[in-house]
Protein backbone atom coordinates (compact mmCIF):
# COMPACT_ATOMS: atom_id res chain seq x y z
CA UNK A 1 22.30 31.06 23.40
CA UNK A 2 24.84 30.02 20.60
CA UNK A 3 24.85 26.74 19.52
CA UNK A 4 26.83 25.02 16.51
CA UNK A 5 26.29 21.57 15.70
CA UNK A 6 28.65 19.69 13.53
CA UNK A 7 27.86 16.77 11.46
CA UNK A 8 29.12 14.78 8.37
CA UNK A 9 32.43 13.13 9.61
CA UNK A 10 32.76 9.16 9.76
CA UNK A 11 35.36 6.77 8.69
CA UNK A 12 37.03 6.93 5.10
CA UNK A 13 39.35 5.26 3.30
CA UNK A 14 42.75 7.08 1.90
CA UNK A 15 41.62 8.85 -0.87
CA UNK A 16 37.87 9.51 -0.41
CA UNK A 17 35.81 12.43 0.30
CA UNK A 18 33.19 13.66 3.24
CA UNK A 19 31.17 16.63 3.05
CA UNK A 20 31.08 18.53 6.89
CA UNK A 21 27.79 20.64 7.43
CA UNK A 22 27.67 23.17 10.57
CA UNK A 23 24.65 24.65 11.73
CA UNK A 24 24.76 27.36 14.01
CA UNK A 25 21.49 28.51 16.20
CA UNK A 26 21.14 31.90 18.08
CA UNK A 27 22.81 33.92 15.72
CA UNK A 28 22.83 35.13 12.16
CA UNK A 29 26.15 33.91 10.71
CA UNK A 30 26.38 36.38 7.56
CA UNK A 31 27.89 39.00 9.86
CA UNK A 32 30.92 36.87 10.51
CA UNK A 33 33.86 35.49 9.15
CA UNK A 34 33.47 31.66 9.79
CA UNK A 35 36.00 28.85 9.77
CA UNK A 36 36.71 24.96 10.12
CA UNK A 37 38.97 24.05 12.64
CA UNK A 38 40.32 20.66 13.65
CA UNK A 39 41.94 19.23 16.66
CA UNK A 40 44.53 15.73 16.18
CA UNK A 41 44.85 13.93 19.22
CA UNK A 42 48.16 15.37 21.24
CA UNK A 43 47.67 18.75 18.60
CA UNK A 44 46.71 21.86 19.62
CA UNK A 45 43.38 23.15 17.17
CA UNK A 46 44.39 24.44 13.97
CA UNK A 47 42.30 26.32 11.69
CA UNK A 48 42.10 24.95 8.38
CA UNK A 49 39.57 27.09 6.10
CA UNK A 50 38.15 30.10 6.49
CA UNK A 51 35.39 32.22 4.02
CA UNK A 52 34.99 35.56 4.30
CA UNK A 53 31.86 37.45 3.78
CA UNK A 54 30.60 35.42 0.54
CA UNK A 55 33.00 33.99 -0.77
CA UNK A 56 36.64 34.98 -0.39
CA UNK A 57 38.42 31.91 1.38
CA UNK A 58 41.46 30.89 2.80
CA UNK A 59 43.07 27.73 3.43
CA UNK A 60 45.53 26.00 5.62
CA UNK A 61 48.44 24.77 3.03
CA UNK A 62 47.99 20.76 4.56
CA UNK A 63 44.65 21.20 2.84
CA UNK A 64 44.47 23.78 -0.09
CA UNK A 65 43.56 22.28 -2.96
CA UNK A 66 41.69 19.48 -1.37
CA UNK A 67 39.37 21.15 0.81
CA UNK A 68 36.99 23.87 -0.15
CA UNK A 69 34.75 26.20 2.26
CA UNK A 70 31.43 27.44 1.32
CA UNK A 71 28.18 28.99 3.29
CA UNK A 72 24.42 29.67 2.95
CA UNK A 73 23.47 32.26 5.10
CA UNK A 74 19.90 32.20 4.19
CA UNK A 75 20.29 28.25 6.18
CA UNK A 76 22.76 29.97 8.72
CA UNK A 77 24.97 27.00 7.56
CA UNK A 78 28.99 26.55 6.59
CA UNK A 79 30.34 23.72 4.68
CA UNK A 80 33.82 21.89 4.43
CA UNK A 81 33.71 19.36 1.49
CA UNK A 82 36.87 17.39 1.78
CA UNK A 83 38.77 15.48 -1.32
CA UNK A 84 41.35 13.11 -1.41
CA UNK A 85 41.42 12.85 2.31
CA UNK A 86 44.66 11.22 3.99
CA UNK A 87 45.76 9.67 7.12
CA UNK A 88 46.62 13.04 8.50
CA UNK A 89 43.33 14.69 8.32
CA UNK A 90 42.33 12.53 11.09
CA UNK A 91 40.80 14.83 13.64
CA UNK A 92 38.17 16.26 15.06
CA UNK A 93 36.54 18.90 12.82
CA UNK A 94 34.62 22.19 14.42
CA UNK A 95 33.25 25.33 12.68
CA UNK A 96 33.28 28.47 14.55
CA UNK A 97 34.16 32.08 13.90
CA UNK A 98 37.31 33.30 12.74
CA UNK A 99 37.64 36.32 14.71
CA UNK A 100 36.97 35.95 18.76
CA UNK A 101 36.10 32.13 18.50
CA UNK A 102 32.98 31.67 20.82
CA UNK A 103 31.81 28.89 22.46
CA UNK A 104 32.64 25.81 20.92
CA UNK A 105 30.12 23.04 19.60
CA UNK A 106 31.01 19.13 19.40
CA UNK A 107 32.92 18.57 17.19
CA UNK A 108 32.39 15.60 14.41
CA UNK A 109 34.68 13.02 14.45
CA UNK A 110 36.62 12.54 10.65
CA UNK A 111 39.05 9.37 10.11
CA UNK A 112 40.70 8.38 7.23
CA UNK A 113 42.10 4.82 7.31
CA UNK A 114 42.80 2.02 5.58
């Protein structure tokens, strides 16, 4: 059975940084495309990054330039590490594949505020 766990998120100020860390179990990741998602309260769940294979990546435009994707498949792990975080990035952050999205972990909870 697939699991991903999420974990890193936690309360920020404006302006600071979090690095996200997703580990997925029951599967070998390097075979997919993998991506961050989020999910705002009353939003639908948006993808925000996305690396494919090694290391060709692709980012939402709220985020490019702030955020930056990376992976180690030998740890069947992704990464989000997230600067200069605002108000808006407040969400929910999951990992998950990019193609065909399976079942979805927790989630870890990111909030930038004052």
């Amino acid at each position: 059975q697939v699991q991903l766990v999420e974990s890193g998120g936690g309360l920020v100020q404006p302006g600071g940084s979090l690095r996200l860390s997703c580990t997925v179990s029951g599967r070998l990741i390097d075979l997919y495309d993998m991506g961050w998602y989020r999910q705002a309260p009353g939003n639908q769940r948006e993808l925000v990054a996305a690396i494919f294979g090694i290391r060709y990546t692709s980012y939402a435009e709220s985020v490019k330039g702030r955020f930056t994707i990376s992976r180690e498949n030998d740890k069947n792990t992704v990464y989000l590490q997230m600067n200069g975080l605002k108000p808006e990035d407040t969400a929910v952050y999951y990992c998950n594949r990019v193609q065909s999205p399976g079942a979805w972990g927790q989630g870890t909870q990111v909030t930038v505020s004052s």
